[in-house]
Protein backbone atom coordinates (compact mmCIF):
# COMPACT_ATOMS: atom_id res chain seq x y z
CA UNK A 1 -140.72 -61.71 45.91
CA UNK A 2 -138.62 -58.96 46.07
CA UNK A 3 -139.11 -55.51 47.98
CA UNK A 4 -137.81 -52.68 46.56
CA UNK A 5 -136.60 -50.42 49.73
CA UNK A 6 -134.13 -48.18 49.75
CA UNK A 7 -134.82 -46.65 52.96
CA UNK A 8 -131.77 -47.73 54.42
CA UNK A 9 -130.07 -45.26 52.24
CA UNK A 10 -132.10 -42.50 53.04
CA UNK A 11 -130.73 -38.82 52.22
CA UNK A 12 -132.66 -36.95 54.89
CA UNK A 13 -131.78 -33.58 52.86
CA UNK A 14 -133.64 -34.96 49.82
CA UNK A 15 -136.44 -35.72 52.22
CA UNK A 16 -136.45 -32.39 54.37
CA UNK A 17 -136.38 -31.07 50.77
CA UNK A 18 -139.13 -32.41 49.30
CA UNK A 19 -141.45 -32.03 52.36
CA UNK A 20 -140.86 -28.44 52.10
CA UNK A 21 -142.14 -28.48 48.64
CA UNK A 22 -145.41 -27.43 48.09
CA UNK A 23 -148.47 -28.38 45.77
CA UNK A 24 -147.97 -26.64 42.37
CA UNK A 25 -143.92 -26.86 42.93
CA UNK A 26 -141.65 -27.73 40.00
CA UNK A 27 -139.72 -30.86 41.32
CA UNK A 28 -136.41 -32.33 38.80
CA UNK A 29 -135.53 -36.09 38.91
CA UNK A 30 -131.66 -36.79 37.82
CA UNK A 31 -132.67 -39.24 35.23
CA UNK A 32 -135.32 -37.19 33.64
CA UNK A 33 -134.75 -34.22 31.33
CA UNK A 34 -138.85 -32.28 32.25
CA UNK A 35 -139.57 -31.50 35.64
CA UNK A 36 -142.73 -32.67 37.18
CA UNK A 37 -145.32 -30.35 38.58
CA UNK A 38 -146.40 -31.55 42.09
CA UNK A 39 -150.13 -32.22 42.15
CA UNK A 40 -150.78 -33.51 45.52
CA UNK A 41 -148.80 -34.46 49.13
CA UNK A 42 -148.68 -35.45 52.02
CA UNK A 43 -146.19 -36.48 54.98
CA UNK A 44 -145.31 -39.28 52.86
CA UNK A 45 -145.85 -38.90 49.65
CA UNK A 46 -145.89 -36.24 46.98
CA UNK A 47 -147.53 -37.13 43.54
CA UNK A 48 -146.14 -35.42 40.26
CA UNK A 49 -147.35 -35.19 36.62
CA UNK A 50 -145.59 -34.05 33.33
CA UNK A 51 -147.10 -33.58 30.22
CA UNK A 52 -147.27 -35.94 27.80
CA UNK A 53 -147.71 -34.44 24.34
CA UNK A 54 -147.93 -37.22 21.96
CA UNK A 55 -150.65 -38.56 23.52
CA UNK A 56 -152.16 -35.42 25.04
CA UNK A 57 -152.43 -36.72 28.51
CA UNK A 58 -150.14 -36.75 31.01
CA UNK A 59 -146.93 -39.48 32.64
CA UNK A 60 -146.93 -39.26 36.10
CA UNK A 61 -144.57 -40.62 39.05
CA UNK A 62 -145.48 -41.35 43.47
CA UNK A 63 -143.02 -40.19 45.47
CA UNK A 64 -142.88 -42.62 48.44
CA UNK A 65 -140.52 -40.85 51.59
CA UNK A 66 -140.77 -43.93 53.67
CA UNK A 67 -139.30 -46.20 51.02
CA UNK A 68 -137.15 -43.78 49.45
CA UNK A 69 -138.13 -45.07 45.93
CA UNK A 70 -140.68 -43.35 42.81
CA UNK A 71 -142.53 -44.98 40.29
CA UNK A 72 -145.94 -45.85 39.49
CA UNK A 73 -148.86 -47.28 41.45
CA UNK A 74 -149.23 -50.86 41.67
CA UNK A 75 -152.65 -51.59 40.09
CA UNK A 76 -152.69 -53.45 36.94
CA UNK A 77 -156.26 -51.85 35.60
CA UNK A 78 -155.02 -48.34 36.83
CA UNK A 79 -158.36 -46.90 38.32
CA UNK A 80 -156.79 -42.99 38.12
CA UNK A 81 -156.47 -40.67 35.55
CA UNK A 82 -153.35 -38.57 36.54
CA UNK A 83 -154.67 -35.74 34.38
CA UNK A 84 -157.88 -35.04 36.26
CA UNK A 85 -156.99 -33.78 39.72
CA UNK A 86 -160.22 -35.72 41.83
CA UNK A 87 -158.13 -38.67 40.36
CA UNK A 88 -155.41 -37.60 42.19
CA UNK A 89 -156.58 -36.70 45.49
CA UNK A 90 -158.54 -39.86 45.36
CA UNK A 91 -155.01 -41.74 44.62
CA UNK A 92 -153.34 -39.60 47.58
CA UNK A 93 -156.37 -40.79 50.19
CA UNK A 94 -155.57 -44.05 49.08
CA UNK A 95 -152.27 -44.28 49.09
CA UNK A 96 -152.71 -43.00 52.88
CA UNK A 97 -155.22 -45.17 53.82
CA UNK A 98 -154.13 -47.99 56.38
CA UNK A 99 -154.80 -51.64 54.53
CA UNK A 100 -155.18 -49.98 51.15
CA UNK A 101 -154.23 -52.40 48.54
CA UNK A 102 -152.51 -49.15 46.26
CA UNK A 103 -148.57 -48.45 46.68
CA UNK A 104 -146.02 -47.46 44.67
CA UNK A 105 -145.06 -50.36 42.73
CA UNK A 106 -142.49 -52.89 43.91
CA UNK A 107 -141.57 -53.79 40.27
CA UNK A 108 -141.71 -50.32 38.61
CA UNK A 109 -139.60 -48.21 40.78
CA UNK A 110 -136.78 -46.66 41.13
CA UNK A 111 -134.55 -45.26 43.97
CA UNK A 112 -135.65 -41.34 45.27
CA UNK A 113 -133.34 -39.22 42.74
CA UNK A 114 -134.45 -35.64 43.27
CA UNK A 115 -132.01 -32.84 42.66
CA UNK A 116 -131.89 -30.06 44.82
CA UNK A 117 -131.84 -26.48 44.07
C-alpha cells in the first residue's frame, strides 16, 4: 500500500502561511479556479469548503500540515456533512484525536498547493 507523503518536500512558507490563516479566511489552491472558505483549524490541519451550486451543497478539501498533502477524508460512508458546521468541528476533533481511524485520504490526495498572497 502506498503512502502518500510529501512531507519531505515541505515549503515551510506555505505552512507558516497557512497557520497564520484564520477561520473564515479565503484560502486559493493552484489547481482550482474558487477559493475555499476556511471552516475550521488547528495546528495541523485547516478544513475548507466551497460551494457547490449544482447540487446546492457544498465540495470540501483537509488540509493536512504534517503530510503536506489535501484531499478528502478517508471514510467510505462519509459520516460528515461539510455544509453543517457541528459536522465540521466534529471532523476537526477527529481528525485530532490520537488512534482515530479518520485522515485525509491516502488515495484521494494531492500534494499541499496553496498560493500565497
Amino acid at each position: 500500500m502506498s503512502y502518500t507523503d510529501f512531507s519531505e518536500e515541505k515549503d515551510q512558507e506555505v505552512i507558516d502561511y497557512c497557520r497564520q490563516l484564520k477561520v473564515n479566511d479565503k484560502i486559493k489552491f493552484q489547481s482550482e479556479k474558487q477559493r475555499y472558505t476556511i471552516k475550521a483549524k488547528s495546528d495541523n490541519f485547516l478544513i475548507c469548503t466551497k460551494p457547490f451550486n449544482p447540487k446546492k451543497t457544498v465540495l470540501y478539501t483537509i488540509i493536512d500540515l504534517d503530510r503536506y498533502v489535501r484531499g478528502r477524508n478517508n471514510m467510505i460512508f462519509n459520516p460528515y456533512d461539510y455544509a453543517v458546521q457541528d459536522d465540521i468541528v466534529a471532523c476537526l476533533r477527529d481528525l485530532e484525536t490520537e488512534g482515530s481511524l479518520v485522515e485525509v485520504s491516502h488515495r484521494n490526495c494531492i500534494k499541499l498547493d496553496v498560493e500565497i498572497k
